[in-house]
Structures are given as structure tokens and as C-alpha cells.
Protein backbone atom coordinates (compact mmCIF):
# COMPACT_ATOMS: atom_id res chain seq x y z
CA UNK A 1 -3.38 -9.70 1.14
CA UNK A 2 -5.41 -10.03 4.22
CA UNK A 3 -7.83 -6.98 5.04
CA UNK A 4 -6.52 -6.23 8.46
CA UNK A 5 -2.97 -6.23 6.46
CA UNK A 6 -4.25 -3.44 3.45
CA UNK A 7 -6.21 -1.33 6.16
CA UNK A 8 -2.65 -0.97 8.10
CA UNK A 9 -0.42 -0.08 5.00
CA UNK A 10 -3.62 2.53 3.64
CA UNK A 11 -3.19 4.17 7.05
CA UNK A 12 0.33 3.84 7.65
CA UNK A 13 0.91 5.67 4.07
CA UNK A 14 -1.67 8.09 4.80
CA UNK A 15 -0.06 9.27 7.95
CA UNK A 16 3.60 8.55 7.53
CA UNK A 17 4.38 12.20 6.89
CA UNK A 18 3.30 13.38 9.61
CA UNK A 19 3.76 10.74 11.87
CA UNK A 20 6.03 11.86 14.90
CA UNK A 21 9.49 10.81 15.25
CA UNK A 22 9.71 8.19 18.16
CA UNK A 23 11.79 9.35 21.62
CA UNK A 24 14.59 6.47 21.30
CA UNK A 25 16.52 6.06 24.73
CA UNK A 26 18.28 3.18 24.09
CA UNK A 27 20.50 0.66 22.11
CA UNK A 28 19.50 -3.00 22.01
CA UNK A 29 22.57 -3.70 24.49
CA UNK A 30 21.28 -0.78 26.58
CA UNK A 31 23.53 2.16 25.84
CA UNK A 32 21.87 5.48 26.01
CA UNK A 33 21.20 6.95 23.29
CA UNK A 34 22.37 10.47 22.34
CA UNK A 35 20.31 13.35 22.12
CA UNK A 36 20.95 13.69 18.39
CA UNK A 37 18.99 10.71 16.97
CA UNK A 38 15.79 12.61 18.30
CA UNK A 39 15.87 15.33 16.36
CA UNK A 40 14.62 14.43 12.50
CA UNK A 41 14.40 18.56 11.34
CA UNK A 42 17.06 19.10 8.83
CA UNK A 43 19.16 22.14 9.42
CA UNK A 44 19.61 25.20 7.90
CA UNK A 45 22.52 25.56 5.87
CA UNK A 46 23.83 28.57 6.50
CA UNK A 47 26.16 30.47 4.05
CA UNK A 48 26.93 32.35 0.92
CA UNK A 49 24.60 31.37 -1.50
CA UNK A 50 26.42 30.80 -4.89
CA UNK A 51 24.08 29.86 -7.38
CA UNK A 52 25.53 28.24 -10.61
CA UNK A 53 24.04 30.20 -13.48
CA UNK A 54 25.07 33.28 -11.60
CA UNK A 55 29.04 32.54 -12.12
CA UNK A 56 29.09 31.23 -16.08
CA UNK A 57 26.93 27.76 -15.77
CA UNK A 58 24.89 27.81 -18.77
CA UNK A 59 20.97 26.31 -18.78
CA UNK A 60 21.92 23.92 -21.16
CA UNK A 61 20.57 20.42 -20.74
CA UNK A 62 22.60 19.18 -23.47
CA UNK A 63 26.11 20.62 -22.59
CA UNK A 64 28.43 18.92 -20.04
CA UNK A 65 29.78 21.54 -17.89
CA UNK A 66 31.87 19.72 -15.09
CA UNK A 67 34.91 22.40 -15.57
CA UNK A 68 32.19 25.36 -15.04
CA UNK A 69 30.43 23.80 -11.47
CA UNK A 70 33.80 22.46 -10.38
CA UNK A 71 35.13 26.26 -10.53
CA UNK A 72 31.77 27.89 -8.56
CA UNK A 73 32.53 25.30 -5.84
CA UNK A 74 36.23 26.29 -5.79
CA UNK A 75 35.49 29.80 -6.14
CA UNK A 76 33.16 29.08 -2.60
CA UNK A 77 36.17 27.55 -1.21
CA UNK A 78 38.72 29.77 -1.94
CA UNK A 79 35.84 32.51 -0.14
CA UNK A 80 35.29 30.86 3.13
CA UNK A 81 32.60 28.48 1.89
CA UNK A 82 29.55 28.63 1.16
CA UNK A 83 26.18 26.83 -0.74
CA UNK A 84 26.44 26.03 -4.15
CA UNK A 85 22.63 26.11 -5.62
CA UNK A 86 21.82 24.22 -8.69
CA UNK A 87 18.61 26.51 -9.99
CA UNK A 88 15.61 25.61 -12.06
CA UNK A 89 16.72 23.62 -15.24
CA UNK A 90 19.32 20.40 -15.79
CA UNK A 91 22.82 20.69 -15.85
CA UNK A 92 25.07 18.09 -17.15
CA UNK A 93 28.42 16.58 -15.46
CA UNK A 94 30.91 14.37 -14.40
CA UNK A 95 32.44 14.36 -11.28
CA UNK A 96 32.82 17.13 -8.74
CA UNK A 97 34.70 17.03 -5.64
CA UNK A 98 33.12 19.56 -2.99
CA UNK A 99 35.72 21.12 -0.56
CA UNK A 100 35.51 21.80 3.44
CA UNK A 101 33.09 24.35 3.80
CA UNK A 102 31.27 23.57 0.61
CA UNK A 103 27.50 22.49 0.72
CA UNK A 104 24.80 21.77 -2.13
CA UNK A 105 21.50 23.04 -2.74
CA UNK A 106 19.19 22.23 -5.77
CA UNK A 107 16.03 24.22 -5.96
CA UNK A 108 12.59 22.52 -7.04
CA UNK A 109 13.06 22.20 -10.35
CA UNK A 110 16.32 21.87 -10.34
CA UNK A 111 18.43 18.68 -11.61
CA UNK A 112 21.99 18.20 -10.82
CA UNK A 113 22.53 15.22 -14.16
CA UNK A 114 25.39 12.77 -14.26
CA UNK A 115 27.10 12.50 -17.97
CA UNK A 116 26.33 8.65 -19.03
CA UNK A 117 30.10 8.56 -20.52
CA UNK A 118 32.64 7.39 -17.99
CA UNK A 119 35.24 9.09 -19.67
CA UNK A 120 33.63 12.78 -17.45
CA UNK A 121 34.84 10.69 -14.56
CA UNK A 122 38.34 11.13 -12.66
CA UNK A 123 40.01 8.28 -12.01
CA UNK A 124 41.01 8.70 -8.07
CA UNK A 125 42.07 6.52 -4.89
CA UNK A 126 38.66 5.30 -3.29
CA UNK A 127 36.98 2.69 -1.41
CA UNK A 128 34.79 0.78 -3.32
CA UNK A 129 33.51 -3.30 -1.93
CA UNK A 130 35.62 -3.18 0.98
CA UNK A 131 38.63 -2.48 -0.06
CA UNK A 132 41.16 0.86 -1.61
CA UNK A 133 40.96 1.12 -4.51
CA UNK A 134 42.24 3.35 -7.83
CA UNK A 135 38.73 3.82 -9.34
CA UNK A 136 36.14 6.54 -10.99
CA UNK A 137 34.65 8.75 -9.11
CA UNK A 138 31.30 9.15 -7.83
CA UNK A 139 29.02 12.21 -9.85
CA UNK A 140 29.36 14.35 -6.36
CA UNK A 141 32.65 13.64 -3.90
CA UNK A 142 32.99 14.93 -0.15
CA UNK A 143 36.12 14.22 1.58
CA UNK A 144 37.17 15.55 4.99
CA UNK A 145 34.50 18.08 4.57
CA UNK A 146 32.61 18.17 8.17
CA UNK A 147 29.53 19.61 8.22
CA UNK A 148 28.78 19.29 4.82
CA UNK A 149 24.64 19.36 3.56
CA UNK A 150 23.26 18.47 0.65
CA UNK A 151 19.37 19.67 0.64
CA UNK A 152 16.25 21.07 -1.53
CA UNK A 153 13.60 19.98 -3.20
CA UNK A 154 15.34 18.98 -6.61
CA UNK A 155 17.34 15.99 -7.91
CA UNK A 156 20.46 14.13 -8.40
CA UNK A 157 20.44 12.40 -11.79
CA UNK A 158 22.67 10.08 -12.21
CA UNK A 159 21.58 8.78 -15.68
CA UNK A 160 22.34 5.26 -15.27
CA UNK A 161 20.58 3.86 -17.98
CA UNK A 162 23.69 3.43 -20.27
CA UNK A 163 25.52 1.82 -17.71
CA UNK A 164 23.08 -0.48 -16.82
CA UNK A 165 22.93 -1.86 -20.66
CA UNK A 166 26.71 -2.45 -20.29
CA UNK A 167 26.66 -4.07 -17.30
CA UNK A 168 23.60 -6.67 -18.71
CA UNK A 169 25.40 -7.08 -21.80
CA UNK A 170 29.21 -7.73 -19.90
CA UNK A 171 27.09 -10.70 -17.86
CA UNK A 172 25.78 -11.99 -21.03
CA UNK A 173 29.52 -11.79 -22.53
CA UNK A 174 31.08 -13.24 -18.99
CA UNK A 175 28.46 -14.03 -16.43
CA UNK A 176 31.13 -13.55 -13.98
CA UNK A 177 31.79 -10.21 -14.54
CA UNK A 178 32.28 -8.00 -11.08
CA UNK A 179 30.47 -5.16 -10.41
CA UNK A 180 33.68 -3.61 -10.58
CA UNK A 181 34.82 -4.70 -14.12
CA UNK A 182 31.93 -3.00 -15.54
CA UNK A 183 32.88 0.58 -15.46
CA UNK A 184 30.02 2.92 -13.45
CA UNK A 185 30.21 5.82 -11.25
CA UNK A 186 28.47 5.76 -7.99
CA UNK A 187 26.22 9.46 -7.38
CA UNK A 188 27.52 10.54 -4.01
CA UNK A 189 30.34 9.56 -2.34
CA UNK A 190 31.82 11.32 1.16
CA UNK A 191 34.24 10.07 3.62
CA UNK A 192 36.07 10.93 6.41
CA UNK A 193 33.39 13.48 7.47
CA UNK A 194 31.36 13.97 10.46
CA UNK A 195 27.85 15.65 10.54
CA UNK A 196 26.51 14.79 7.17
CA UNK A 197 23.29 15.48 6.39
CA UNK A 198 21.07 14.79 3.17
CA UNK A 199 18.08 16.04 3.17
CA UNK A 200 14.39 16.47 0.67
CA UNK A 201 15.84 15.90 -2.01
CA UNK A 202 15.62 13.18 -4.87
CA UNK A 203 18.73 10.48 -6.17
CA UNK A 204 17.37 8.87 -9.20
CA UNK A 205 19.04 6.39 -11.44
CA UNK A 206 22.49 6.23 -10.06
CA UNK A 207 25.30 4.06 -12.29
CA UNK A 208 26.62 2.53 -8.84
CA UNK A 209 25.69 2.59 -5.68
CA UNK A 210 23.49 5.70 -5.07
CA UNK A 211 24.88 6.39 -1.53
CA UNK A 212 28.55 5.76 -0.06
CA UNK A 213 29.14 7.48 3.42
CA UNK A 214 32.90 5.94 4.52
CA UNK A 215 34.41 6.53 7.79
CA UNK A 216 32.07 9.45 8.89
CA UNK A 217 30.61 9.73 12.17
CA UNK A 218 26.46 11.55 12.72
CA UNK A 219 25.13 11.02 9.31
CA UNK A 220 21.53 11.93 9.20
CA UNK A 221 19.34 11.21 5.78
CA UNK A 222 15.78 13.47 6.22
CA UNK A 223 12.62 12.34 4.08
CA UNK A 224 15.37 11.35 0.79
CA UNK A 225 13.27 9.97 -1.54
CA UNK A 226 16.08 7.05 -3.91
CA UNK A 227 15.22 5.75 -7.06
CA UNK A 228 16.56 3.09 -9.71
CA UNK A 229 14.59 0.95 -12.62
CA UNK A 230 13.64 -2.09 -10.55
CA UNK A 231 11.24 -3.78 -13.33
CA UNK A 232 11.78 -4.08 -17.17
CA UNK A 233 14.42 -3.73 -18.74
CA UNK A 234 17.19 -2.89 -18.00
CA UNK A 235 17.10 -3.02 -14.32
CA UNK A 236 19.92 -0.69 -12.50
CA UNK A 237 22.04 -3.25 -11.00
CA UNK A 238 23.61 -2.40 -7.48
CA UNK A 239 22.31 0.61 -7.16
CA UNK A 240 22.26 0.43 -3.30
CA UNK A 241 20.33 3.42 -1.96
CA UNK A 242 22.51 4.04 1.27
CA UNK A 243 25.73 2.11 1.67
CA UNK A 244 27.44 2.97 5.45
CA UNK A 245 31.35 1.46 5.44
CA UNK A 246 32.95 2.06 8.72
CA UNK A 247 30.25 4.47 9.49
CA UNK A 248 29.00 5.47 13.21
CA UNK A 249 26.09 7.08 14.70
CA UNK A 250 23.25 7.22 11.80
CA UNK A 251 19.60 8.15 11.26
CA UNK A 252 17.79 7.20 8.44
CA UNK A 253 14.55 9.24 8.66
CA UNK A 254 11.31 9.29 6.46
CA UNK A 255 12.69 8.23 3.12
CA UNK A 256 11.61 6.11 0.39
CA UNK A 257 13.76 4.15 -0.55
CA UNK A 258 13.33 1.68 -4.16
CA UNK A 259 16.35 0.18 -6.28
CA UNK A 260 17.21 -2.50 -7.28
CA UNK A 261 19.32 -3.71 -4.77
CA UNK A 262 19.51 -3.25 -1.41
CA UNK A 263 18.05 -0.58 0.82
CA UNK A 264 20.36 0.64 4.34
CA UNK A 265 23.37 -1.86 3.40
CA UNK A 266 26.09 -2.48 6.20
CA UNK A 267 29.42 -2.49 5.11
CA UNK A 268 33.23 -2.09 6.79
CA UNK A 269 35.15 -4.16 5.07
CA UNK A 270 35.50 -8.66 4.12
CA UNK A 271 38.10 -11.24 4.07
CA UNK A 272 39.73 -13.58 6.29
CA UNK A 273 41.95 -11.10 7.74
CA UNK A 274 39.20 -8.41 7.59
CA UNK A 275 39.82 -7.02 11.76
CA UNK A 276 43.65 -6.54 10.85
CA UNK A 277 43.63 -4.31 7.59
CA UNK A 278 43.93 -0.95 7.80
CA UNK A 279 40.66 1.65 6.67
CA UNK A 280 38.24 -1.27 7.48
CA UNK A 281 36.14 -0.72 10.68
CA UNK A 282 33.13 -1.36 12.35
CA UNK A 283 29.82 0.30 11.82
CA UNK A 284 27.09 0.81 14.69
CA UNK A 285 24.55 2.78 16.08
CA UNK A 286 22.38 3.17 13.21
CA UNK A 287 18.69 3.76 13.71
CA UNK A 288 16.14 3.50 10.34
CA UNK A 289 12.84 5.71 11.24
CA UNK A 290 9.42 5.47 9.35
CA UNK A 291 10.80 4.75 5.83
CA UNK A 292 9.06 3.33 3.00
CA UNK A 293 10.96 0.60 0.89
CA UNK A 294 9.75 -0.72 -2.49
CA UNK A 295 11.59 -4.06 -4.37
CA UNK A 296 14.91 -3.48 -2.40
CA UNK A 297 16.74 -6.79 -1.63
CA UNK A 298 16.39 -5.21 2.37
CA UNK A 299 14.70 -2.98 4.30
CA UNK A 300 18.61 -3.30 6.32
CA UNK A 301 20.90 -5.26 5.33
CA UNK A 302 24.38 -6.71 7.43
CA UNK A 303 27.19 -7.25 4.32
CA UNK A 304 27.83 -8.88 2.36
CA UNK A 305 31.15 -6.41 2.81
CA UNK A 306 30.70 -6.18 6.54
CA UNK A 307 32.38 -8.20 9.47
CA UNK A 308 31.65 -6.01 12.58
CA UNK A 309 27.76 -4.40 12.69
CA UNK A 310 26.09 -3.84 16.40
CA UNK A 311 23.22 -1.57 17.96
CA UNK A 312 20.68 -1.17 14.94
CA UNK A 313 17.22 -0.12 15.26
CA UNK A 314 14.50 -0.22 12.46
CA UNK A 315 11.44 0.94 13.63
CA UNK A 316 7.63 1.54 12.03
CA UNK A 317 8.65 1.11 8.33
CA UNK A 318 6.79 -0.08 5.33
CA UNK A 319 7.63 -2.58 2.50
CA UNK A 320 5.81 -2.81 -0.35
CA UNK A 321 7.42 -6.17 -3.19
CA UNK A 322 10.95 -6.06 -0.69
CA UNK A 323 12.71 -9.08 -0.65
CA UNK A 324 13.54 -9.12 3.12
CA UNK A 325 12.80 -7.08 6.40
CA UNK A 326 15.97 -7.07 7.38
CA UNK A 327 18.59 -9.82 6.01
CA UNK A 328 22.31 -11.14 7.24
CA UNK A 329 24.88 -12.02 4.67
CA UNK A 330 27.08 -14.94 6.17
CA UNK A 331 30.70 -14.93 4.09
CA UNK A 332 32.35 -18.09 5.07
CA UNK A 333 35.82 -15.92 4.15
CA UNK A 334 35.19 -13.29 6.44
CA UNK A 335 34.90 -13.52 10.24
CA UNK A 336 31.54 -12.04 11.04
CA UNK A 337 30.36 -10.26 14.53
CA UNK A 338 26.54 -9.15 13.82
CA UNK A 339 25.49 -8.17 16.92
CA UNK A 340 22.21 -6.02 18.74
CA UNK A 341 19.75 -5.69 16.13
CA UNK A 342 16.08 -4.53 17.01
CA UNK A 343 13.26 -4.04 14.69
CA UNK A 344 9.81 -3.23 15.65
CA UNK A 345 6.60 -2.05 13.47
CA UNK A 346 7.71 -3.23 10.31
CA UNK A 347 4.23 -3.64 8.08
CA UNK A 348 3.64 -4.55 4.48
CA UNK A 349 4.61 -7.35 1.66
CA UNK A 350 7.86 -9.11 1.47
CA UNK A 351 9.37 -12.51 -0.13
CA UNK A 352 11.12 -13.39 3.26
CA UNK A 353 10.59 -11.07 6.47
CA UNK A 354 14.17 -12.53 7.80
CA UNK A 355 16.71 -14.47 6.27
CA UNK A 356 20.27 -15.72 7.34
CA UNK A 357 22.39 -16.31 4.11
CA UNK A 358 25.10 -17.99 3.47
CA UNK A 359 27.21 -15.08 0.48
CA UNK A 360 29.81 -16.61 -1.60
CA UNK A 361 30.35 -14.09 -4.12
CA UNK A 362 33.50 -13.20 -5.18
CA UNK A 363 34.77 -15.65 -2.26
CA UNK A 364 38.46 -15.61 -1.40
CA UNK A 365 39.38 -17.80 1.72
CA UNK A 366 42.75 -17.62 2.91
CA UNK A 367 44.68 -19.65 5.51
CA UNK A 368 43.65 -18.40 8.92
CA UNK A 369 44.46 -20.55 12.25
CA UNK A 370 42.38 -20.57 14.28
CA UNK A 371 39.30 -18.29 11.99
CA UNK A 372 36.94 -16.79 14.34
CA UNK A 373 33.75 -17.82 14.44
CA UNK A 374 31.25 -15.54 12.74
CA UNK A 375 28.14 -14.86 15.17
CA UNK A 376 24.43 -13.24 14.69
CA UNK A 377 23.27 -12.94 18.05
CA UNK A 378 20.77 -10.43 20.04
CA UNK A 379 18.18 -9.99 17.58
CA UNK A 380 14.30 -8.37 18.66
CA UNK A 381 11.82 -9.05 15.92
CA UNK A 382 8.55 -7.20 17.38
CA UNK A 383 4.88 -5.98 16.76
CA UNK A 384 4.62 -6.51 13.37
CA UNK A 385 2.47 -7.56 10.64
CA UNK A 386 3.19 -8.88 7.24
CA UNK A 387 2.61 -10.54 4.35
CA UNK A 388 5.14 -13.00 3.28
CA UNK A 389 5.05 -14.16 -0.43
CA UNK A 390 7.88 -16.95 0.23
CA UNK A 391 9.17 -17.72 3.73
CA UNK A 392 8.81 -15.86 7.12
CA UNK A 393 11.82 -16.77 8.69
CA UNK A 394 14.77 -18.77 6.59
CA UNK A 395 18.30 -19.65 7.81
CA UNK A 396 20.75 -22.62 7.07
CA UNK A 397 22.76 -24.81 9.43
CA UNK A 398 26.37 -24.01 9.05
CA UNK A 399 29.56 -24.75 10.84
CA UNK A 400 31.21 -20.77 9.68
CA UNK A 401 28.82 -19.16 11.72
CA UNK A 402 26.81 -19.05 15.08
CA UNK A 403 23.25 -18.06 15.65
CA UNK A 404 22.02 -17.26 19.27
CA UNK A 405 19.01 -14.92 21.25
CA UNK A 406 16.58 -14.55 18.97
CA UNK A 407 13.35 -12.80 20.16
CA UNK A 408 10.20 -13.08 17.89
CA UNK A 409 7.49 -11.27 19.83
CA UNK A 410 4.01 -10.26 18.58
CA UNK A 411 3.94 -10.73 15.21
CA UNK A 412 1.18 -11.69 12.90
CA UNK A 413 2.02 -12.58 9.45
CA UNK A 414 1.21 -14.95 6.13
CA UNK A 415 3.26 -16.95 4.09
CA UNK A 416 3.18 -19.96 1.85
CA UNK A 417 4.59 -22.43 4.81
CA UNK A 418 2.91 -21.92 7.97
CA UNK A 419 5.71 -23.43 10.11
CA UNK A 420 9.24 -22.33 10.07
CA UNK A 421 12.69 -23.74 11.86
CA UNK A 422 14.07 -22.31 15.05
CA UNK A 423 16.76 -25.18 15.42
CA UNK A 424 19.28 -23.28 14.09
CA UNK A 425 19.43 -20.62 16.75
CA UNK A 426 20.48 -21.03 20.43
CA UNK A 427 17.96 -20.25 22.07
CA UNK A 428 15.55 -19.15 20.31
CA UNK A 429 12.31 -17.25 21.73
CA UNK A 430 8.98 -16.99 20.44
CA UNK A 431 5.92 -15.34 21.86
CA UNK A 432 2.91 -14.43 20.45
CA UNK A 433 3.28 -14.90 16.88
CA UNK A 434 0.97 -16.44 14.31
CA UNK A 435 2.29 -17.24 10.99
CA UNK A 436 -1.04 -17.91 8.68
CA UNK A 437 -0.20 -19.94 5.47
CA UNK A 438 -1.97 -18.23 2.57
């Protein structure tokens, strides 16, 4: 890595934490925006404290206890609400379903675990890869619960190492296996909620996806720190750190962020009919703030189960091994509006910094007449520097989908290919950037 390139990361890292949060005034098509995004402090929960050992939970790492926690939530329910702390110590269990009012605490020391045996997990009516589904629960459930905080300084366990052996060994069995055909439970899953906050704490080794917000509106994640086995063996496949499905208005603020799939994923829904089925939506107005991303697939990434994705900002974040700065995934079965993307200060090491790819996974055309064309268009790429271990900029010609405005401005980076291909993209602007080949 070049010295001008290790000198920014050292100081970057050293500072990150107590870097201030940029003033952001507006969306890349120039809509103001709201006051909210500018404040990064996570709140207070306020509330009845309820703290598990107090009302029968036992310390026992080795006991699975979902009946016990599932009552001192519904016994903070039933009371008007309230915060239900997970103490000092690990506490096994399968999945809990928090209730309007409801919010969770764990203390330092503290470890909320998720049993490794599907069989703790309720089979219930969810969204899972853009569609409804009948499916197992994630470890901790939030629906219709507005308002609702997680926080501390502890962790969410979700023990994934069992699942992840399964899943390996169902691909060796039937490398076509689905994600879903391998049976997991995602760690957190709330929907239809507005003003959702996660905050401090840590989400290590989830089955599934680690986090699934779905149709809730002002979502704020605060210095989150998400883990899952990215080297070695076995690696926790899709374990997405923060999946947003027909999500609006989010900041992403000060986390870390490495798994082994992708980081911020966009999601709302996929298939050729994808605008006219009910409980799939657009997601928009999501801003990612001073994170720190390790081998993720993304720092952000638009799909693959996503058709409608405008006004996103990612601004002064680190990547240390990621696979892409930011990254579209182009379904020739889905029609595709990717629109208003900016992204400005990213530093670090990646394979590609941007990528347009063609995603044909688990494909499933149907007759449409005429299919709307699928666009990426209005995209900033700005004042950054990188090192590029494969390609800085990589895209293929395609007659499913349309590429238009680029703006590459002030960038210096390296890569193994000193030149790369703007034909692609109508109109196509580049200013100021220097693309050394290593």
C-alpha cells in the first residue's frame, strides 16, 4: 500500500471516534434534509428497568431459558412497558418477540446467546429475500413496536457456528441449495416500526442475516460494532450486518461493520412484477457516517432484493480487505430504479471500489410486456483515496439495464489496471482522478 494511503487509514482510525458528525443539508437530488440525521447521540431509554435475573432468569450459561425472558418482557408489557436488562453473565435462547413499549438493555458483560438448535425457534409469518414468508424467527423480534431501543455495552450472540457447518455441508450435498433451505435464524428482526434505534452494543455470529429492519421509518444504528467468521473455516454465510427492506429515513453512524457478506444491503423486494406486489416498497434516504468495514462484500450495497433505492449518502468511511465501496446488483428479472447515490471520503483497501453486476441468483423471469428498463443513474464518487487489489471501476454492457451521470471527482487510487471503461455510462464525468497501477 502506498505511504500517503497507510498514513490516512493510521489517522483516520486514530480519530474516528471522535471525529464529529458532518452537518448534512441535502439529498443528492437536493431535498433538504431533516433535522434528525444530524444528531448521532443515542437516546436515553427511559423506563422501568426490569432486569432478568431479578424476575426468575437463572445465570446459567448452559440452560436455555426462552420461556423465562419471554415472560419478563410480557410481564413489562402487561405494566406499561418498560427496559428489559440482560445483566452480567450469558443467557441462553431462542426466539423472543418484544411488545410495544418494550426495549432491551444488556449491561457490559452481559450476553444475550442464541440456542444453535432451530428447534428454540417459532415458526411465524415473516419477510425473508423479498418476499412473505412462513419461516423461523429471528433470536430477538420487534413488530409494530415504535420507539423501540436496543442499547449497552454488551452482546447479542447469535451462535452461528452450527449453522454455518450445515449450510457448507447442504452446498457440498446440493450446491444449489438456497439460503433459505438451510434452516437459520436471523438475530434481530423488527418491522413495521418507526424510531428504531440500536445503539453500543455488539451482534456477533448471527445464523442469518444479523440485521432486518422491514417497513420502518427513522432507524438510527449508533457506534454498533457486527461481527461474523469471515476467514477459516467455516465462514458465516449471509450474515448481512444491516439489511433495510422497504425502509425510509436511516443513519448508519460510527459502526464497524465485518461479515461475511455484505455490509448496509438495500432491499424492498425482486421479480418481474416487483412495483405491483403488495409489502414490497421502496427504500431511500439513507445516510452511512464514519463507519469502518472489514471483508464485507460492500461498504453499501443496492439488491440484489431491491428494485426501487434513491437519495443515499456514504460519507468518510474506511475499508480495510472489502470487496467493493459501494456495489449495484443488476437482476435481469426485476425492473430496477437505482437512483441519487453520493459517496465522498471513502479511504482504505478494496478488490473493486465500484462495480455494476449483473445477479442471476435464484433468477425467475416471467412474461412482462413491455419490462421496464432498469436504470443506475446520478451517482457522485468524490475525494477519495484507495487501494484497489482488482479493478477500480467494473461494469458490463447490457441491454436489461441503463447506466447514466456518473461523477468521478478527486480521487486518487491504485489498482492492478491503470485504465478503466466509461463507455458504458451516458455520460460519464471524470475530473481529477488518478488511478496508479500497482
Amino acid at each position: 500500500m502506498k505511504l500517503h494511503n497507510k498514513i490516512l487509514i493510521a489517522a483516520m482510525t486514530l480519530c474516528a471516534a471522535a471525529a464529529a458528525q458532518a452537518e448534512f443539508k441535502t439529498f443528492p437530488d437536493g431535498s433538504p434534509v431533516p433535522g434528525w440525521f444530524n444528531d448521532s447521540k443515542a437516546p436515553r431509554t427511559e423506563g422501568k428497568r426490569y432486569v432478568i435475573t431479578d424476575h426468575g432468569v437463572k445465570q446459567d450459561s448452559t440452560l436455555i431459558q426462552t420461556e423465562a425472558i419471554q415472560g419478563v418482557i410480557d410481564k413489562a408489557a402487561a405494566d406499561g412497558g418498560g427496559v428489559i436488562v440482560v445483566p452480567q453473565g450469558v443467557y441462553l435462547s431462542g426466539s423472543l418477540f418484544f411488545k410495544p413499549g418494550t426495549h432491551l438493555h444488556i449491561e457490559k458483560g452481559g450476553k444475550l446467546k442464541g440456542s444453535d438448535a432451530i428447534t428454540n425457534y417459532k415458526i411465524v409469518p415473516t419477510r425473508l429475500e423479498g418476499q412473505t414468508i412462513n419461516y423461523f424467527a429471528a433470536l430477538v423480534n420487534a413488530d409494530r413496536c415504535n420507539g423501540f431501543t436496543i442499547s449497552g455495552e454488551g452482546t447479542i450472540d447469535g451462535n452461528g457456528h452450527k449453522y454455518y457447518d450445515e449450510f457448507w455441508l447442504r452446498r457440498k450435498v446440493n450446491p444449489k441449495c438456497t439460503n433459505l433451505e438451510a434452516l437459520r435464524p436471523r438475530m434481530l428482526y423488527v418491522s413495521n416500526s418507526d424510531d428504531v434505534t440500536v445503539s453500543g452494543i455488539h451482534m456477533v455470529n448471527s445464523g442469518f442475516w444479523t440485521n432486518h429492519l422491514y417497513q420502518c421509518n427513522r432507524i438510527k444504528y449508533l457506534g454498533v460494532t457486527i461481527l461474523a467468521p469471515t476467514e477459516g473455516y467455516p465462514k458465516g454465510p449471509s450474515t448481512d450486518a444491516i439489511d433495510l427492506d422497504a425502509c425510509q429515513d436511516v443513519l448508519i453512524s460510527g459502526c464497524h461493520m465485518n461479515v461475511n457478506d455484505d455490509g448496509v444491503c438495500l432491499k424492498g423486494g425482486k421479480g418481474t412484477w416487483v412495483d405491483t406486489i403488495p409489502g414490497n416498497g421502496p427504500t431511500g434516504r439513507v445516510i452511512v457516517d464514519r463507519c469502518r468495514f472489514g471483508k464485507t462484500n460492500a461498504g453499501v450495497t443496492f439488491g440484489s432484493e431491491a428494485w426501487d433505492c434513491s437519495n443515499v449518502i456514504m460519507k468518510d468511511c474506511e475499508f480495510d480487505g472489502t470487496y467493493h465501496v459501494f456495489l449495484f446488483k443488476m437482476r435481469p428479472d426485476t425492473p430496477q430504479q437505482y437512483r441519487n447515490v453520493w459517496v465522498e471520503g471513502a479511504r482504505g483497501t478494496v478488490r473493486n471500489a465500484v462495480e455494476v453486476q449483473t445477479w442471476t441468483q435464484f433468477f425467475n423471469k416471467t412474461d412482462r410486456d413491455p419490462m421496464p428498463m432498469s436504470i443506475v443513474d446520478n451517482v457522485t464518487f468524490i475525494n477519495s483515496d484507495l487501494e484497489c487489489t482488482r479493478d477500480f471501476y467494473k461494469d458490463k454492457k447490457s441491454a436489461d439495464y441503463k447506466l447514466s451521470n456518473f461523477t468521478f471527482t478527486d480521487i486518487v487510487a491504485t489498482a492492478p489496471d491503470d485504465s478503466f471503461d466509461t463507455s458504458n455510462v451516458d455520460n460519464f464525468k471524470v475530473k481529477n482522478v488518478t488511478v496508479t497501477r500497482k
